[in-house]
N, C-alpha and C. Protein backbone atom coordinates (compact mmCIF):
# COMPACT_ATOMS: atom_id res chain seq x y z
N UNK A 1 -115.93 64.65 111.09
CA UNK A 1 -115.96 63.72 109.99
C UNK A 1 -115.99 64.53 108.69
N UNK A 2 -115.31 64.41 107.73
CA UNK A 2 -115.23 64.79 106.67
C UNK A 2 -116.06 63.95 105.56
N UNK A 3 -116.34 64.55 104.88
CA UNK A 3 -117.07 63.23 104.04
C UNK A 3 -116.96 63.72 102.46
N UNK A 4 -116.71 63.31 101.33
CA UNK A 4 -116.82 63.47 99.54
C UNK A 4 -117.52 62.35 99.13
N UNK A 5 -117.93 63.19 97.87
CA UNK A 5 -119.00 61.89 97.44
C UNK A 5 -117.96 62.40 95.80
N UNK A 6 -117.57 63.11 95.33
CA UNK A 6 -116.70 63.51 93.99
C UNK A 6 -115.90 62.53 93.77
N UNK A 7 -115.89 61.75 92.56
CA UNK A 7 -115.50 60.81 92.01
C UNK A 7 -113.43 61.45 92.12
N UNK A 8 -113.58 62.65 91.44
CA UNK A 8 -111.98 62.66 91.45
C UNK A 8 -111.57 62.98 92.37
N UNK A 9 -112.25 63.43 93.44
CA UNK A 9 -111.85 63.61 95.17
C UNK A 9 -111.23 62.69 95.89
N UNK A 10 -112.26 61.73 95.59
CA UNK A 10 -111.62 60.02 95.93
C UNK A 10 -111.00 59.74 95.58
N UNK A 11 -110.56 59.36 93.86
CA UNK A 11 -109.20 59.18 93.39
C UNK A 11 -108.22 60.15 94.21
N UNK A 12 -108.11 61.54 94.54
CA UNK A 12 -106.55 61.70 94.82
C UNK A 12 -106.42 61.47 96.71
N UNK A 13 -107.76 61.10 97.33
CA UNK A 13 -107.64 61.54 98.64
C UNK A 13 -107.25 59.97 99.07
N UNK A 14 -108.14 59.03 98.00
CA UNK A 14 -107.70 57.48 98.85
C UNK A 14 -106.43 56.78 98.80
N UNK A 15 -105.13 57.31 98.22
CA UNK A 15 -103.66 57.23 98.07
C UNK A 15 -103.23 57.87 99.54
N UNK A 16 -103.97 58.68 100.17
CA UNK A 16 -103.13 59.30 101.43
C UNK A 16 -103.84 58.88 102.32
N UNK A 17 -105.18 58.55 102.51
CA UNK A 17 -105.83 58.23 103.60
C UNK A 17 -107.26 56.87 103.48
N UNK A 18 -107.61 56.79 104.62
CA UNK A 18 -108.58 55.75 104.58
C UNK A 18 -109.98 56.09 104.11
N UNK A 19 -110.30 55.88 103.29
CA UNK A 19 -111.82 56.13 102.95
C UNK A 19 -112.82 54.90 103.32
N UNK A 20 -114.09 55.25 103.49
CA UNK A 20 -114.87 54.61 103.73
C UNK A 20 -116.26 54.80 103.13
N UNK A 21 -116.70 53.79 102.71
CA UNK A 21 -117.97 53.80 102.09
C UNK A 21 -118.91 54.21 102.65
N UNK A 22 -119.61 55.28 102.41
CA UNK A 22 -121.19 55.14 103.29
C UNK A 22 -122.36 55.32 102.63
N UNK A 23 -123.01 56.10 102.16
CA UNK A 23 -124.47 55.95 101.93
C UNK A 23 -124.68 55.75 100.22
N UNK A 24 -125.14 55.70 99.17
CA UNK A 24 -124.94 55.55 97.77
C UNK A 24 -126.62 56.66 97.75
N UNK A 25 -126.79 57.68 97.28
CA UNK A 25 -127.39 58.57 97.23
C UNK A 25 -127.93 59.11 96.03
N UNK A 26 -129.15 58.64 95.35
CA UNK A 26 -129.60 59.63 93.90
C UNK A 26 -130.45 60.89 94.25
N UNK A 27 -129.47 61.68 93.20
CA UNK A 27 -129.99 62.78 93.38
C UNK A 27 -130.52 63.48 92.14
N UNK A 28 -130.98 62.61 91.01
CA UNK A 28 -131.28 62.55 90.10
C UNK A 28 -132.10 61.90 89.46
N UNK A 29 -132.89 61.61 88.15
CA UNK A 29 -132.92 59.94 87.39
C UNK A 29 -131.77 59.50 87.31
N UNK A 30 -130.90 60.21 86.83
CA UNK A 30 -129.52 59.93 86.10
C UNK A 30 -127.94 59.49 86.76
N UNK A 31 -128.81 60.04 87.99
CA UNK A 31 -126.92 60.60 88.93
C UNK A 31 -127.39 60.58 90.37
N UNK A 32 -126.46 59.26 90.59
CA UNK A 32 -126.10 58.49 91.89
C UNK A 32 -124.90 59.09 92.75
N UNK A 33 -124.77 59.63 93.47
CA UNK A 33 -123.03 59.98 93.97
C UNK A 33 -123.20 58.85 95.10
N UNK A 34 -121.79 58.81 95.66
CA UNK A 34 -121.69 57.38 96.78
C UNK A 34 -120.73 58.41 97.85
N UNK A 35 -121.22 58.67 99.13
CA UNK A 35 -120.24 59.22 99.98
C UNK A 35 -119.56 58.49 100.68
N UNK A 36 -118.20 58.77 101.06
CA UNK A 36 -117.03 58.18 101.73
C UNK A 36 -116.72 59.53 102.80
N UNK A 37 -116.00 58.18 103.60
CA UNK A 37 -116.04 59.15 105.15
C UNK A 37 -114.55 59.06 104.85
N UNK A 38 -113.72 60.21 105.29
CA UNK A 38 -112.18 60.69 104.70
C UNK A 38 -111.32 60.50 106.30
N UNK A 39 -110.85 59.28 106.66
CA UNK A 39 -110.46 59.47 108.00
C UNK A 39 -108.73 59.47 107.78
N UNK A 40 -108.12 60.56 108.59
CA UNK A 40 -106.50 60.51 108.35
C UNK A 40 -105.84 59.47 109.66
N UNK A 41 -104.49 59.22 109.40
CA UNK A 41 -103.92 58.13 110.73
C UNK A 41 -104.41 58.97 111.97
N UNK A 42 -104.91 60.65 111.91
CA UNK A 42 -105.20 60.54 113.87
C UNK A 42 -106.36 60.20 113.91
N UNK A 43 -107.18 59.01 113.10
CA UNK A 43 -108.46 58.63 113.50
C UNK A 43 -108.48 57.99 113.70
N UNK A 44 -106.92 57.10 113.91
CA UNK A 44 -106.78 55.55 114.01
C UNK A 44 -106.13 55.51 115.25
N UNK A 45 -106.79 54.95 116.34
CA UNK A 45 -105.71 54.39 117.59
C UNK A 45 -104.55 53.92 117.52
N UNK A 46 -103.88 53.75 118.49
CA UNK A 46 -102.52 53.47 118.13
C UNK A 46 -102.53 51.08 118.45
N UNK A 47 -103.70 51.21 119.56
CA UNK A 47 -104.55 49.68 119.06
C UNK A 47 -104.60 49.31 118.20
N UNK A 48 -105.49 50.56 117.34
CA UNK A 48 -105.83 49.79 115.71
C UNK A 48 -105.11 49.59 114.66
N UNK A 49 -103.95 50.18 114.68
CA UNK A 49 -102.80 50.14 113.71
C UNK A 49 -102.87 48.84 113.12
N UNK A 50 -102.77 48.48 114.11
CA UNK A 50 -102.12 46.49 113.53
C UNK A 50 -103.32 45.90 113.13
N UNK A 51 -104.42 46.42 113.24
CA UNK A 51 -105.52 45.69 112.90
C UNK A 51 -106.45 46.24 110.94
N UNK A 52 -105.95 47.97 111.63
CA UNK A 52 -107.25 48.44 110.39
C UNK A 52 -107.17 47.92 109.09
N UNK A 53 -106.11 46.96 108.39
CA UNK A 53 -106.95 46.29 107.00
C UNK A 53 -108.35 45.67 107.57
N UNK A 54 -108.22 44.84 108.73
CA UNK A 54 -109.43 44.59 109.25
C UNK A 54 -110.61 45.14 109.66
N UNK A 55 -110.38 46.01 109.87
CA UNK A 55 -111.38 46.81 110.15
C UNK A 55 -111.69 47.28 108.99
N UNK A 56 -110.90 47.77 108.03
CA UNK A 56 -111.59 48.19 107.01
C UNK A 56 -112.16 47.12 105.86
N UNK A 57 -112.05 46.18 106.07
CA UNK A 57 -112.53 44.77 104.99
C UNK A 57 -113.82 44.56 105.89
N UNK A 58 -113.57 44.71 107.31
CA UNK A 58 -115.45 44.62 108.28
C UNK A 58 -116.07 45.51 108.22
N UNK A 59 -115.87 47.17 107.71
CA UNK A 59 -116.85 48.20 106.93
C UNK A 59 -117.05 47.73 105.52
N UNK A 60 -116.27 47.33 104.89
CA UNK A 60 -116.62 46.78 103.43
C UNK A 60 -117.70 45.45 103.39
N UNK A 61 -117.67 44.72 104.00
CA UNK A 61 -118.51 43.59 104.74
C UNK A 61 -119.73 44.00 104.91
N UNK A 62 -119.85 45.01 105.88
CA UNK A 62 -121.14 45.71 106.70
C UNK A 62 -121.99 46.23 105.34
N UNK A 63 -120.86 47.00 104.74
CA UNK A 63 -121.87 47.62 103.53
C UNK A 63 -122.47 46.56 102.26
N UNK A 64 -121.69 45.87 102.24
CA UNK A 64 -121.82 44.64 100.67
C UNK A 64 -123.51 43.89 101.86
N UNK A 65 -123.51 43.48 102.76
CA UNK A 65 -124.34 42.58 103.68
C UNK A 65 -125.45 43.47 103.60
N UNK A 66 -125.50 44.95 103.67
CA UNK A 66 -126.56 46.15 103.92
C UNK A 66 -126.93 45.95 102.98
N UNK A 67 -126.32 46.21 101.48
CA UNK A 67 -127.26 45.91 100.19
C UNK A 67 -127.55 44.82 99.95
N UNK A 68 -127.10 43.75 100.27
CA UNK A 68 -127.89 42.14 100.57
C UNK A 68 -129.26 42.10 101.48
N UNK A 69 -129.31 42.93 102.36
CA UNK A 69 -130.29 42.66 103.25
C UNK A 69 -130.23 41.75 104.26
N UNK A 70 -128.86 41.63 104.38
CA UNK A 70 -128.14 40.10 105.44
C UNK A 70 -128.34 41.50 106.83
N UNK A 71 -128.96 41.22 107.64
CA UNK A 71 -129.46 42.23 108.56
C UNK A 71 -128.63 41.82 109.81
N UNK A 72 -128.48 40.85 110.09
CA UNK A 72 -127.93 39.94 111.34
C UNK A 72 -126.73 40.52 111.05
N UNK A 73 -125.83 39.94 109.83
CA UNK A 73 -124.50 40.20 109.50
C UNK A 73 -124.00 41.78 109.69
N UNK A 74 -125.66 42.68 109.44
CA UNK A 74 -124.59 43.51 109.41
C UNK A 74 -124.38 44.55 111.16
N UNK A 75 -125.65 43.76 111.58
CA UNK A 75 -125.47 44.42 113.30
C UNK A 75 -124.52 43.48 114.01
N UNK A 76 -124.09 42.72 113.66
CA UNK A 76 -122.67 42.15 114.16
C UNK A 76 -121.90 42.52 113.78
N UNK A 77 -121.48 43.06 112.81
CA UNK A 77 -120.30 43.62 112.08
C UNK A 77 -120.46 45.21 112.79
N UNK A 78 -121.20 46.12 112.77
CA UNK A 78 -121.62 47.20 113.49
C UNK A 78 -121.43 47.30 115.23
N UNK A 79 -121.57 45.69 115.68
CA UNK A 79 -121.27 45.73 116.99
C UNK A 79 -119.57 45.79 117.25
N UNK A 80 -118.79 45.00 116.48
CA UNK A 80 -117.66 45.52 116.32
C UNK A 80 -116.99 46.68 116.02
N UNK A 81 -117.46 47.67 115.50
CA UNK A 81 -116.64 48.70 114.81
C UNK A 81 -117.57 50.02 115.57
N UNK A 82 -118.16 49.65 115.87
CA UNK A 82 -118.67 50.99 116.80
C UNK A 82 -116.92 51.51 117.97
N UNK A 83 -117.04 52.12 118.31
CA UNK A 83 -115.96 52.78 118.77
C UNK A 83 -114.77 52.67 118.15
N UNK A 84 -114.51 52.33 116.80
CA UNK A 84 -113.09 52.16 116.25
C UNK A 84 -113.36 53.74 115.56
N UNK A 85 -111.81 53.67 114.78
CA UNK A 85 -111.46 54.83 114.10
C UNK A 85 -112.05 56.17 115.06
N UNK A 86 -111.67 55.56 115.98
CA UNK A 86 -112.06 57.18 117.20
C UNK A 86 -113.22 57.32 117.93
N UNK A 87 -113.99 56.87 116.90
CA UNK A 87 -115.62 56.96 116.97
C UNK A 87 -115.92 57.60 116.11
N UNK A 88 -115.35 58.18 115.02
CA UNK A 88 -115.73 58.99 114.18
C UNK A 88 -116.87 58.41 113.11
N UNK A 89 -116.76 57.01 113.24
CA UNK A 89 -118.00 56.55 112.05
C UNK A 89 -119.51 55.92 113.13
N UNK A 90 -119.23 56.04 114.24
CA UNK A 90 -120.01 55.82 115.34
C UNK A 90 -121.22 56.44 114.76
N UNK A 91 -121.67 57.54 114.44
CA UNK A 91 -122.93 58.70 114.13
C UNK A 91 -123.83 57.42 112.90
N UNK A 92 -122.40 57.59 112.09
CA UNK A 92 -123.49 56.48 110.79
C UNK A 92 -123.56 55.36 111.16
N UNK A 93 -123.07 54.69 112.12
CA UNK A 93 -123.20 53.28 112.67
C UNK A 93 -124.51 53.27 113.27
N UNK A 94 -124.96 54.24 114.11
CA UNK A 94 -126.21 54.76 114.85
C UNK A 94 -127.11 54.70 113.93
N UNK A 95 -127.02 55.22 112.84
CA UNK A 95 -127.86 55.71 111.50
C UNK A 95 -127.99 54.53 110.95
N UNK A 96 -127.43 53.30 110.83
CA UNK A 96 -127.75 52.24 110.04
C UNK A 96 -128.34 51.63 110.94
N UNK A 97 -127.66 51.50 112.26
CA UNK A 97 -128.93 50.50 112.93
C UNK A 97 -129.85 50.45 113.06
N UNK A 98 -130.34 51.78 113.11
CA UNK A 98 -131.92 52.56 113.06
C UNK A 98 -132.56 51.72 111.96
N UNK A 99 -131.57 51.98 110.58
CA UNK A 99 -133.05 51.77 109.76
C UNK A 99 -132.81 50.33 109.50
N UNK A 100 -132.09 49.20 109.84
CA UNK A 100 -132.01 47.74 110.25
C UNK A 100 -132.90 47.45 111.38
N UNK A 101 -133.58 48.30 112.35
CA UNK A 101 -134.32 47.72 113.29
C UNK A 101 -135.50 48.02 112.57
N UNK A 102 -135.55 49.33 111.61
CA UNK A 102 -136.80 49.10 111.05
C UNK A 102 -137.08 48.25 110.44
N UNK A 103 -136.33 47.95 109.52
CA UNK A 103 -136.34 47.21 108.29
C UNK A 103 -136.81 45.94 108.74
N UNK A 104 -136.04 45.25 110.26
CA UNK A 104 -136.26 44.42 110.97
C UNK A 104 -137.78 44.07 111.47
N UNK A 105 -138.44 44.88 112.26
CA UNK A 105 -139.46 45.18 112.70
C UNK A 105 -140.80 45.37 111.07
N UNK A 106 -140.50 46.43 110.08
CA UNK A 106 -141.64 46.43 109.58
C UNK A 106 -141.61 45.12 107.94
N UNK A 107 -140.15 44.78 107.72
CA UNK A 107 -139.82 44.08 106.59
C UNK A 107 -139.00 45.13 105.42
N UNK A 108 -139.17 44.67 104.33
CA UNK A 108 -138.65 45.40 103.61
C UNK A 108 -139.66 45.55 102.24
N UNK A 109 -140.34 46.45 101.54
CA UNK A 109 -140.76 46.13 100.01
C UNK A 109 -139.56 45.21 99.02
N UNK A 110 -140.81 44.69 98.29
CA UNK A 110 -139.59 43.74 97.34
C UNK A 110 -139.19 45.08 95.91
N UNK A 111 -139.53 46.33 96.28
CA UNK A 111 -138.79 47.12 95.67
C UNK A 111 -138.11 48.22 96.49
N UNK A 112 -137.56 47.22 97.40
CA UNK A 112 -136.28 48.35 98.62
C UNK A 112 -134.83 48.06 97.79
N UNK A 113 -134.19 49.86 97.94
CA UNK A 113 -133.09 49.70 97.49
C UNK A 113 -132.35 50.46 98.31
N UNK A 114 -131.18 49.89 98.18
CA UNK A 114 -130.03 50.52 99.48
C UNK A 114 -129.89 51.97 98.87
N UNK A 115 -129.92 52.83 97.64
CA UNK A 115 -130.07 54.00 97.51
C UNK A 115 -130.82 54.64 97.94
N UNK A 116 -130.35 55.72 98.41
CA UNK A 116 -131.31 56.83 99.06
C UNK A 116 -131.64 57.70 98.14
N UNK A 117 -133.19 57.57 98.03
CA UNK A 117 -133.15 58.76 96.72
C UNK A 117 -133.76 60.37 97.25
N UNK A 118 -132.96 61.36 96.78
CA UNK A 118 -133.03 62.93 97.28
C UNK A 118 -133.22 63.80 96.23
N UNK A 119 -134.05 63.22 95.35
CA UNK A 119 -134.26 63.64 93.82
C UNK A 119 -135.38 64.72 94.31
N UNK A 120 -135.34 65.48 93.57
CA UNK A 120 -136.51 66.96 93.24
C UNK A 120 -137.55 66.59 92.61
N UNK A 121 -138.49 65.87 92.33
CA UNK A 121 -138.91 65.80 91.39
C UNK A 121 -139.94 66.96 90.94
């Protein structure tokens, strides 16, 4: 899996290939980067061809529902797309369910935010 979080990385890489949203990350007060997973056509089955706008509007889904806190929505949407694109987004699919069963299990603070913060302070 390849992954950029560089704003002009994305601009020239998402014209040739599929990007994907994944974690939105501060690493600052100031400065948020957002990483995308960089998958080229051999990450795509030759199944998924006909499908991946779909698939990629049901990762866009999964993530918009994750920062909602729509929890249901988004382990159904996750139950779908686990083994697509190769399996290559399988690892962070693993990684979100985790912290949806927590989130599930302990609740959430009413000051939870889908950023991950990795700040120094």
């Amino acid at each position: 899996m390849y992954i950029v979080y560089e704003e002009n990385e994305i601009e020239q890489l998402q014209s040739k290939y599929l990007l994907l949203e994944m974690d939105t990350i501060e690493i600052s007060n100031d400065k948020t980067i957002t990483a995308h997973c960089v998958l080229s056509t051999d990450h795509i089955t030759l199944q998924e061809i006909g499908s991946i706008t779909s698939l990629e509007n049901l990762h866009k889904q999964l993530m918009e529902n994750y920062k909602l806190q729509k929890w249901d929505c988004c382990e159904d949407a996750i139950s779908h797309l686990q083994g697509k694109f190769k399996g290559e987004m399988d690892s962070f699919y693993d990684e979100l369910s985790e912290r949806i069963n927590t989130f599930k299990d302990e609740g959430t603070a009413s000051s939870w935010s889908p950023v991950i913060s990795k700040k120094n302070d």
